[in-house]
C-alpha atoms as a PDB file:
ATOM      1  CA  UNK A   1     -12.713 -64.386 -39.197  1.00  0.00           C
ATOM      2  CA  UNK A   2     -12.743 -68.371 -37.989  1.00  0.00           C
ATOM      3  CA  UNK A   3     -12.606 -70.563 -41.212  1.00  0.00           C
ATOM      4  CA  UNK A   4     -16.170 -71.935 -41.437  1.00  0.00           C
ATOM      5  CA  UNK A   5     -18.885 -71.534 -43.724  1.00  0.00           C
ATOM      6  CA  UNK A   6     -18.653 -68.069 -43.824  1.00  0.00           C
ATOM      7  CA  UNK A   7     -17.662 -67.372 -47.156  1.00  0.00           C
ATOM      8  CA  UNK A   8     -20.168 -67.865 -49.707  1.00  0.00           C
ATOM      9  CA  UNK A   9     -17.947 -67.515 -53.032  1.00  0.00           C
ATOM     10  CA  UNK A  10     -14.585 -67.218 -53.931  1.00  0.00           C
ATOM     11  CA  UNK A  11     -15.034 -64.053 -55.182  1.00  0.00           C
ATOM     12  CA  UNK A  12     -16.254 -62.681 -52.435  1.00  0.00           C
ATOM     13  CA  UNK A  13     -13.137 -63.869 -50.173  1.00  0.00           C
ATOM     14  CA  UNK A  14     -10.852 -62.210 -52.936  1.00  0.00           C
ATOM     15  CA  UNK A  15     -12.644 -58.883 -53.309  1.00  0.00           C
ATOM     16  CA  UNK A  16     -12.526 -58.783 -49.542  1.00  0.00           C
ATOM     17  CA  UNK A  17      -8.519 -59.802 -48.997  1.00  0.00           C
ATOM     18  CA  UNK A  18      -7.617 -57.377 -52.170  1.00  0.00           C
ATOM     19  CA  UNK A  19      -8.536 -54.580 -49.022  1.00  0.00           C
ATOM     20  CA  UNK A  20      -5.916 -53.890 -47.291  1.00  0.00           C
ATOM     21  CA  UNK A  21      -5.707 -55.612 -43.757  1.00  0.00           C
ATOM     22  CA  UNK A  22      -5.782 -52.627 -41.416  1.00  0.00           C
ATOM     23  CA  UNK A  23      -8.711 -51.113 -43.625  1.00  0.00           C
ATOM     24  CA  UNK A  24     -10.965 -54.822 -43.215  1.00  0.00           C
ATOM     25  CA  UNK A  25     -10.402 -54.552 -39.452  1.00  0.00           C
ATOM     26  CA  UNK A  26     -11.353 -50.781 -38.864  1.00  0.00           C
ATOM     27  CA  UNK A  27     -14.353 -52.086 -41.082  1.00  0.00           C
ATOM     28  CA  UNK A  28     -15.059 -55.069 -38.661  1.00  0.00           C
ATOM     29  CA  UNK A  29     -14.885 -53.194 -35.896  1.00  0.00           C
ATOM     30  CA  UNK A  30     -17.360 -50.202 -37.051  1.00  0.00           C
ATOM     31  CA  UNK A  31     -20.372 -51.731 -37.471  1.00  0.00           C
ATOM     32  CA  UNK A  32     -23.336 -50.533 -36.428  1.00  0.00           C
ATOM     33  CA  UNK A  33     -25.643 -52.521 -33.914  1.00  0.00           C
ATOM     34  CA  UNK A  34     -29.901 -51.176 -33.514  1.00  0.00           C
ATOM     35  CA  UNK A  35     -29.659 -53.175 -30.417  1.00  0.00           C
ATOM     36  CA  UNK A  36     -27.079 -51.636 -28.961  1.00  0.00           C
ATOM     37  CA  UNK A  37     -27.384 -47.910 -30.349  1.00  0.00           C
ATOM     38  CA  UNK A  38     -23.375 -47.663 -31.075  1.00  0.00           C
ATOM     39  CA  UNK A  39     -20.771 -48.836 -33.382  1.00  0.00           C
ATOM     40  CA  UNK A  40     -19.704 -52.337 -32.597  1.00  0.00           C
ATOM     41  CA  UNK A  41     -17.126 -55.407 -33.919  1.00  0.00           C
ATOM     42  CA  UNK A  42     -19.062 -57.826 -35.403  1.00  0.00           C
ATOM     43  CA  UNK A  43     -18.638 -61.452 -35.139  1.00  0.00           C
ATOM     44  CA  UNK A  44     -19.308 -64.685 -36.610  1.00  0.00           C
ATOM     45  CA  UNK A  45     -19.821 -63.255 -39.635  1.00  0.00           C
ATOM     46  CA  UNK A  46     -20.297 -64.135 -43.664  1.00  0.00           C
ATOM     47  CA  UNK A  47     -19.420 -62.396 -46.601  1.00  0.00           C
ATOM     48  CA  UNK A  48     -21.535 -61.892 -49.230  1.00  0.00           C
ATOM     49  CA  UNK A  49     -20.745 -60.701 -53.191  1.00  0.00           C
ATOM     50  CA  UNK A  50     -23.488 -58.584 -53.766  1.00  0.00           C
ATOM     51  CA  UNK A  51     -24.107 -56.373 -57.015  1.00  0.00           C
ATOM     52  CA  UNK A  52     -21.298 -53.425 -56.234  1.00  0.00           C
ATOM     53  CA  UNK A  53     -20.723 -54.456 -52.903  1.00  0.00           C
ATOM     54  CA  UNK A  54     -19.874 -57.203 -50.182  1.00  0.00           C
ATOM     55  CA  UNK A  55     -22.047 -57.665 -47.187  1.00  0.00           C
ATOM     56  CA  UNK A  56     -20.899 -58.846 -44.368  1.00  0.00           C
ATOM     57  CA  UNK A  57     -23.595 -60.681 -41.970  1.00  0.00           C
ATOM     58  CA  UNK A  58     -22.970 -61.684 -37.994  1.00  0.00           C
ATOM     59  CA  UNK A  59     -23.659 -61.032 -34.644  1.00  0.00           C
ATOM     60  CA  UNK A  60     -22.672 -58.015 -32.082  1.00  0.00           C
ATOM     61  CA  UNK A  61     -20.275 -58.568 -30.292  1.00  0.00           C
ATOM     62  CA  UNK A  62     -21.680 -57.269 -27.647  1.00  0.00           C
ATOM     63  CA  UNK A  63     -25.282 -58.856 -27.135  1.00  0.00           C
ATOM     64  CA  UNK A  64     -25.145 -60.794 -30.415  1.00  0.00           C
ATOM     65  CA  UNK A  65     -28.150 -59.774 -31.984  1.00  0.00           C
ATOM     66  CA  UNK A  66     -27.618 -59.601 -35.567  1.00  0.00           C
ATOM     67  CA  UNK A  67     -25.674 -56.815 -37.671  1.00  0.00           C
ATOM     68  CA  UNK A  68     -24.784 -56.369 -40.933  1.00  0.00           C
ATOM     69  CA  UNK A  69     -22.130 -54.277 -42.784  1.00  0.00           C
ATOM     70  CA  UNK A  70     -22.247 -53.236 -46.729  1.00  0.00           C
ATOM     71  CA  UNK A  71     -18.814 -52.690 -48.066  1.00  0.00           C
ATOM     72  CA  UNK A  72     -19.076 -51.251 -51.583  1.00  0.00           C
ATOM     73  CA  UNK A  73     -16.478 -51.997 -54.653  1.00  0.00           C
ATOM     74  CA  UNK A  74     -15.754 -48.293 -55.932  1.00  0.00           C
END
């Protein structure tokens, strides 16, 4: 992830660094694109705190249309 605006609360960036590093790439990399019809990496992307889980917002990157991944808490 480039450092931008991308994180929206601390929270957020701790809930998603308390997963292990090899588990938040697989996730990065498995998301799935409508444009595209196949799991993709996304890109660019935000993190979210939602109620149970963190969503992660960005682009394909593959045609960079937008995706979206929810990652839940439990």
């Amino acid at each position: 992830m480039r450092k931008q605006e991308n994180v929206t609360s601390i929270q957020a960036l701790q809930l998603w660094k308390s997963i292990p590093q090899q588990t938040r790439d697989k996730l990065v990399r498995n998301v799935f694109c409508g444009s595209c019809g196949d799991a993709v990496e996304i890109v660019d992307y935000s993190i979210r705190q939602e109620k149970r889980a963190l969503l992660l917002t960005g682009k394909c990157r593959s045609c960079s249309g937008p995706v979206a991944r929810i990652v839940s808490n439990d």
